[in-house]
N, C-alpha and C. Protein backbone atom coordinates (compact mmCIF):
# COMPACT_ATOMS: atom_id res chain seq x y z
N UNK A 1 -8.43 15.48 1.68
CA UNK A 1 -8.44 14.33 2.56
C UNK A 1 -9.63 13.45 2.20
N UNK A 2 -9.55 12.36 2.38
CA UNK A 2 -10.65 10.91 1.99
C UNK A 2 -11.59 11.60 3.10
N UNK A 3 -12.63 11.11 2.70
CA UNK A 3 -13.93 11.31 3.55
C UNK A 3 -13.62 9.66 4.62
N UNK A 4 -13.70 8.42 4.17
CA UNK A 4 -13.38 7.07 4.95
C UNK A 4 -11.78 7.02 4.53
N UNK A 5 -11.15 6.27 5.54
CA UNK A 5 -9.71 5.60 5.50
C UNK A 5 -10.26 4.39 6.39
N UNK A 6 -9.72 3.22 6.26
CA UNK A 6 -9.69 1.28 7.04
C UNK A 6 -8.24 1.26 6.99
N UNK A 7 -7.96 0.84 7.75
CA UNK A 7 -6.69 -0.30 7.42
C UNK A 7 -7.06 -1.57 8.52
N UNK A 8 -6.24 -3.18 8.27
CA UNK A 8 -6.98 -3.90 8.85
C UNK A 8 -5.39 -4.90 9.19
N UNK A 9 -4.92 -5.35 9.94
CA UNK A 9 -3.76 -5.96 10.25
C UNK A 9 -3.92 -7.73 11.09
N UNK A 10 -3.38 -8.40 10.48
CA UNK A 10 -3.54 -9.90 11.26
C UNK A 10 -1.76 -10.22 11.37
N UNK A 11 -1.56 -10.67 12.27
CA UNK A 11 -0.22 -10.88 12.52
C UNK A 11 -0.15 -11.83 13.30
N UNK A 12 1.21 -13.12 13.10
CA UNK A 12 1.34 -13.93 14.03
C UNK A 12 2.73 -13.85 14.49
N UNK A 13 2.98 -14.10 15.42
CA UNK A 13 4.32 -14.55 15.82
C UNK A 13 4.55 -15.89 16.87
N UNK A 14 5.50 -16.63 16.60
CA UNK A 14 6.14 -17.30 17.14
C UNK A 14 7.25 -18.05 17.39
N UNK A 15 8.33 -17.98 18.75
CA UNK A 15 9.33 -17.95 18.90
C UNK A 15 9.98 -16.85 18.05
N UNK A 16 11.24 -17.53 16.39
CA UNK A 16 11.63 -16.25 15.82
C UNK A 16 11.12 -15.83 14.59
N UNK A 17 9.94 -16.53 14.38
CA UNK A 17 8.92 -16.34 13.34
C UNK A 17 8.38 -15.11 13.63
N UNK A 18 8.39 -14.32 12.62
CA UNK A 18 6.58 -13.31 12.44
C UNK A 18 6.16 -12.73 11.29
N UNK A 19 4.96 -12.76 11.30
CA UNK A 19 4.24 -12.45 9.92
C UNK A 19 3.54 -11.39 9.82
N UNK A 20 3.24 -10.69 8.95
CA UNK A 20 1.97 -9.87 9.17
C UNK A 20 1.10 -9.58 8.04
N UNK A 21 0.17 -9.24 7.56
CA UNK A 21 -0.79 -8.96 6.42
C UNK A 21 -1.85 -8.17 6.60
N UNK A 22 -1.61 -6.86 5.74
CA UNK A 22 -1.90 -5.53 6.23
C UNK A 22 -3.08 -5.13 5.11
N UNK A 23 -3.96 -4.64 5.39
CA UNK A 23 -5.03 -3.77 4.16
C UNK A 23 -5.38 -2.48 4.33
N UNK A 24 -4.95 -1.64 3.73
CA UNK A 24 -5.18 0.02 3.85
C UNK A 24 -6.40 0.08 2.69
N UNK A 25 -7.51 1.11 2.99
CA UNK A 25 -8.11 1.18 2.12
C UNK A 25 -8.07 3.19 2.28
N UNK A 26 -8.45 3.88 1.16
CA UNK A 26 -9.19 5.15 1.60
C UNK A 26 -10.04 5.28 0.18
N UNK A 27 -11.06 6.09 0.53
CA UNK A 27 -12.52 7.07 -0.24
C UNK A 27 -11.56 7.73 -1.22
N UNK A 28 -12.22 7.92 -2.15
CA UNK A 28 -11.29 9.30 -2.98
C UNK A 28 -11.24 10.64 -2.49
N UNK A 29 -10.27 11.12 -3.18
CA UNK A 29 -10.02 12.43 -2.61
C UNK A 29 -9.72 13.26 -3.43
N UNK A 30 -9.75 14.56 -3.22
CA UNK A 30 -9.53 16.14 -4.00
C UNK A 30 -8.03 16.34 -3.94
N UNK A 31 -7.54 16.54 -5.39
CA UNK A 31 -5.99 16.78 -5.58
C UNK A 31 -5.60 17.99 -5.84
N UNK A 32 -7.03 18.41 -6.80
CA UNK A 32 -6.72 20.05 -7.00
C UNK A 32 -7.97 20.62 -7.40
N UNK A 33 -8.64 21.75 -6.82
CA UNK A 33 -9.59 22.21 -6.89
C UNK A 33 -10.07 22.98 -8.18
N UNK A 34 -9.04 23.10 -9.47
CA UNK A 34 -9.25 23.97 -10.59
C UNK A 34 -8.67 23.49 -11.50
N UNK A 35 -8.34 21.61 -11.64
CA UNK A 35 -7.85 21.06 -12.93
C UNK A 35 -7.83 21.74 -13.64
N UNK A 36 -7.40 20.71 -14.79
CA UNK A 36 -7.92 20.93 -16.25
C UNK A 36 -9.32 20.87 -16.39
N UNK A 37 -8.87 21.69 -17.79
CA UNK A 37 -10.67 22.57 -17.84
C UNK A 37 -11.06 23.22 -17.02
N UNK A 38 -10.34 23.70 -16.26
CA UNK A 38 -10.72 24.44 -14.72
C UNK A 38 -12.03 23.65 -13.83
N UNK A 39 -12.05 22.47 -13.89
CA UNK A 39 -12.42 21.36 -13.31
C UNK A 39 -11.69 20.78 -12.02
N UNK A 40 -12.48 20.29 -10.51
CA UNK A 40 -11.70 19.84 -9.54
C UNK A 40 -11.30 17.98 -9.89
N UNK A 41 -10.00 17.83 -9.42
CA UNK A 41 -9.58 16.63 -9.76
C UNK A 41 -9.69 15.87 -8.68
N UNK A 42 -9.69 14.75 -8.92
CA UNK A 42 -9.81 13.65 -8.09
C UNK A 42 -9.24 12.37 -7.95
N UNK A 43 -8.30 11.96 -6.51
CA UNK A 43 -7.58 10.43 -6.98
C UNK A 43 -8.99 9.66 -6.47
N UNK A 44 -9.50 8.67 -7.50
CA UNK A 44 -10.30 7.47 -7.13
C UNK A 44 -10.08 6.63 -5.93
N UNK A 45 -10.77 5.78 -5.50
CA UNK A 45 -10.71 5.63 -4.11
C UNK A 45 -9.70 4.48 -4.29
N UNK A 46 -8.49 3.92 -3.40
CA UNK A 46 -7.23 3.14 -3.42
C UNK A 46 -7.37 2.42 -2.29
N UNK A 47 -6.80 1.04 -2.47
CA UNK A 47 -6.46 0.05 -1.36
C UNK A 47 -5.58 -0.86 -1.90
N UNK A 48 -4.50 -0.95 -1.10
CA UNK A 48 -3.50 -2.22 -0.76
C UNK A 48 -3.56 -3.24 0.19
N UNK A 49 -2.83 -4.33 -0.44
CA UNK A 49 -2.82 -5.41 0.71
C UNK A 49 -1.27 -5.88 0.61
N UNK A 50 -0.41 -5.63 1.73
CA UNK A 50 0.60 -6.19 2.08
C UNK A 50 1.23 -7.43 2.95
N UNK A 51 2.18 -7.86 2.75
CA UNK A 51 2.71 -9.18 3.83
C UNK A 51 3.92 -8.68 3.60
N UNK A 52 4.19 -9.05 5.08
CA UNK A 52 5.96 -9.16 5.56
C UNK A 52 5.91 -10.17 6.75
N UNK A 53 7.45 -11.26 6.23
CA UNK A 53 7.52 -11.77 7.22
C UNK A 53 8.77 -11.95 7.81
N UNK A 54 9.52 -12.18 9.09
CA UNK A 54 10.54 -12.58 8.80
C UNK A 54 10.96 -13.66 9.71
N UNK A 55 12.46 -14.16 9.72
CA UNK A 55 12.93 -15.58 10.78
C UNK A 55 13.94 -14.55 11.40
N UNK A 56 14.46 -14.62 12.73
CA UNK A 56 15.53 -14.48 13.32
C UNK A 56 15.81 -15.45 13.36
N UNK A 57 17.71 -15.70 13.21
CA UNK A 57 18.73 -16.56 12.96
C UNK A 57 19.25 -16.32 14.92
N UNK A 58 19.85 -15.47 14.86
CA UNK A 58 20.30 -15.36 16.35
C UNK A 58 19.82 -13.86 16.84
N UNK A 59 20.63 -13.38 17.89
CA UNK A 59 19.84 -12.18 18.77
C UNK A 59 20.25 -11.05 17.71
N UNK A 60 21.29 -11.32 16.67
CA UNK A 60 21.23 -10.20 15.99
C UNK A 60 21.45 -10.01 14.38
N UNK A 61 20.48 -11.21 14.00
CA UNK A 61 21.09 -11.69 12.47
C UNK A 61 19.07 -12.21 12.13
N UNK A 62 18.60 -11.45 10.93
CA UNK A 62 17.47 -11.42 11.01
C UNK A 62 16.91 -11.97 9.23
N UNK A 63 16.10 -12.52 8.69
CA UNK A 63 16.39 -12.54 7.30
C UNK A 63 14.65 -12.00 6.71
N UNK A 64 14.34 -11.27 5.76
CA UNK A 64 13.08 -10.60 6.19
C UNK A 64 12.43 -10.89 4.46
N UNK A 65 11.00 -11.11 4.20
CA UNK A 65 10.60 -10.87 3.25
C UNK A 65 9.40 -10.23 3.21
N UNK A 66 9.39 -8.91 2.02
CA UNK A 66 8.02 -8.11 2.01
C UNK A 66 7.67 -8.02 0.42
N UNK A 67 6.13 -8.08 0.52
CA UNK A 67 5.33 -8.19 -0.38
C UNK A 67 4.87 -7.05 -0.55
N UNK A 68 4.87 -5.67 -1.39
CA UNK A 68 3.71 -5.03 -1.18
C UNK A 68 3.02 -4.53 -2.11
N UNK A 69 1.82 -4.47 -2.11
CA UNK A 69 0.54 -4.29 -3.81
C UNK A 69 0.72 -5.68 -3.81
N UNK A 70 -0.44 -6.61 -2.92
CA UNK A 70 -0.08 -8.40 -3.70
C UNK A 70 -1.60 -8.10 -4.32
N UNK A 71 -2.50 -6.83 -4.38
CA UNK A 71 -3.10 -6.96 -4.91
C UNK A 71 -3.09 -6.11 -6.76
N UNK A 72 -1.73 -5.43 -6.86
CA UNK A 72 -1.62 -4.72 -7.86
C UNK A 72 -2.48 -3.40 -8.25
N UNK A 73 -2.93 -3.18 -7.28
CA UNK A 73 -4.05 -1.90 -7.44
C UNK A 73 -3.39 -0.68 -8.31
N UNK A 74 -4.22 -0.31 -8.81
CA UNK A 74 -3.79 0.63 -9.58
C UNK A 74 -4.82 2.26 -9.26
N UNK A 75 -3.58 3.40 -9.14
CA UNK A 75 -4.57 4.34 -9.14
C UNK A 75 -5.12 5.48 -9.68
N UNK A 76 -6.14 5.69 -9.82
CA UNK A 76 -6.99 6.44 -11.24
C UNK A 76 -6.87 8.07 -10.72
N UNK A 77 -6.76 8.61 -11.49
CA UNK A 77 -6.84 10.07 -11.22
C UNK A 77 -8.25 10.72 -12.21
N UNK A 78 -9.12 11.07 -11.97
CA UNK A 78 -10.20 11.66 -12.92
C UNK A 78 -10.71 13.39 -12.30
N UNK A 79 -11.23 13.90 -13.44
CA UNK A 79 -11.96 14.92 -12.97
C UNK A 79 -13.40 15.40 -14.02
N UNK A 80 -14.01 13.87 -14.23
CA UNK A 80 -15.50 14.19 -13.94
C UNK A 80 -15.84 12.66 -14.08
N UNK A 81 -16.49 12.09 -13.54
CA UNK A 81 -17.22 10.50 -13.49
C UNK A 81 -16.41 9.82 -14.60
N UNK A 82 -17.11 9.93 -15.96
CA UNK A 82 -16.45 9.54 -16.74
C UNK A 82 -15.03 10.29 -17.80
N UNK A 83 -14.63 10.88 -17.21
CA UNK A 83 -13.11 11.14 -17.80
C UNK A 83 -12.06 11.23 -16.97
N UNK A 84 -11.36 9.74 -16.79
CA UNK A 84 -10.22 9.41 -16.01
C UNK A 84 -9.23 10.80 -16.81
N UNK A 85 -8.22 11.07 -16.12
CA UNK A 85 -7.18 11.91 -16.76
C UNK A 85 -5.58 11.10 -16.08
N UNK A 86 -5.79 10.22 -15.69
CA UNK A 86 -4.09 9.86 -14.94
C UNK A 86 -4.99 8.39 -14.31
N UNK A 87 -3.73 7.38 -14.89
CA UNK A 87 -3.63 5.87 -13.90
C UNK A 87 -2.10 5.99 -13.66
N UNK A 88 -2.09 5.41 -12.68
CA UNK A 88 -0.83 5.46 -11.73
C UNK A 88 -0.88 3.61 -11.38
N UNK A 89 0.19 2.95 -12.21
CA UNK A 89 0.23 0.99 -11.87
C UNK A 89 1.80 1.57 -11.34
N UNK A 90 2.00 1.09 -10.11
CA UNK A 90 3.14 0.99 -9.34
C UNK A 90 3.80 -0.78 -9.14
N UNK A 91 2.76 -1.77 -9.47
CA UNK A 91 2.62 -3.17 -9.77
C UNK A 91 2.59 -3.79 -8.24
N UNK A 92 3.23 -5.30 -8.00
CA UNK A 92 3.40 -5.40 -6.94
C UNK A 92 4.82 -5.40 -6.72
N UNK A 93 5.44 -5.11 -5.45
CA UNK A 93 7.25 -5.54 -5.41
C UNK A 93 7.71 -6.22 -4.13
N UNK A 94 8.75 -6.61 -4.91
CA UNK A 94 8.87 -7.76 -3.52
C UNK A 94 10.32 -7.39 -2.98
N UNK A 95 10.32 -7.76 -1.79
CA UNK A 95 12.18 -7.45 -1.23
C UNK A 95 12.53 -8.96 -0.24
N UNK A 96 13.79 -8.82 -0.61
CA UNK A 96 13.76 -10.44 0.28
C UNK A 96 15.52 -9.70 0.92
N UNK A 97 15.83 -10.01 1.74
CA UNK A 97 17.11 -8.97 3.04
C UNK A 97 17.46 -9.31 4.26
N UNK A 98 18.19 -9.41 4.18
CA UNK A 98 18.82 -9.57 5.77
C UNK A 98 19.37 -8.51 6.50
N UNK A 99 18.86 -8.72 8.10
CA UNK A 99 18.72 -7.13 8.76
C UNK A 99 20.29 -7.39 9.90
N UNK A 100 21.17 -7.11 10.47
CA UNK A 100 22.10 -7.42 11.50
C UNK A 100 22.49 -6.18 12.11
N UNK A 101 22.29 -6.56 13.30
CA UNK A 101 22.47 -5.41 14.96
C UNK A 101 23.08 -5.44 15.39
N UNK A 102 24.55 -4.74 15.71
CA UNK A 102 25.58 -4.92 16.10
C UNK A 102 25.88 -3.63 17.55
């Protein structure tokens, strides 16, 4: 487990508007206590920043778009200061959808 975790959220809404824009951060953390080299591993410390927003059309017809990684973070896996052993780029991705409640 991270020693710190943040996350930080601003959101607006109005009428059938709403938005939101989200930041998770956490500390690094222990993945496995006897890596390679019989060394403990470690994911480097990670943060994202997301947006989603969407319009309602009527009480049950919704059209939605999400952003998430708009910062592209990428995450490092190491097990000693200087010898990364694993990056993990997931990039950013986007979804654009319509939601309906029947």
């Amino acid at each position: 487990m991270s020693k710190n975790a943040y996350n930080a959220s601003i959101f607006y809404e109005k009428g059938d508007f709403s938005t939101r824009l989200s930041y998770v951060w956490r500390s690094s953390w222990l993945i496995n206590a006897t890596g390679r080299g019989n060394l403990p591993e470690f994911n480097s410390a990670y943060g994202e920043l997301d947006l989603s927003a969407s319009y309602r059309f009527w009480s049950n017809f919704e059209v939605f778009f999400d952003a998430i990684n708009l910062t592209d973070s990428q995450l490092e896996q190491y097990n000693a200061p200087q010898r990364p052993i694993q990056f993990d780029t997931f990039g950013s991705r986007y979804f654009l959808g319509v939601r309906f409640k029947y």
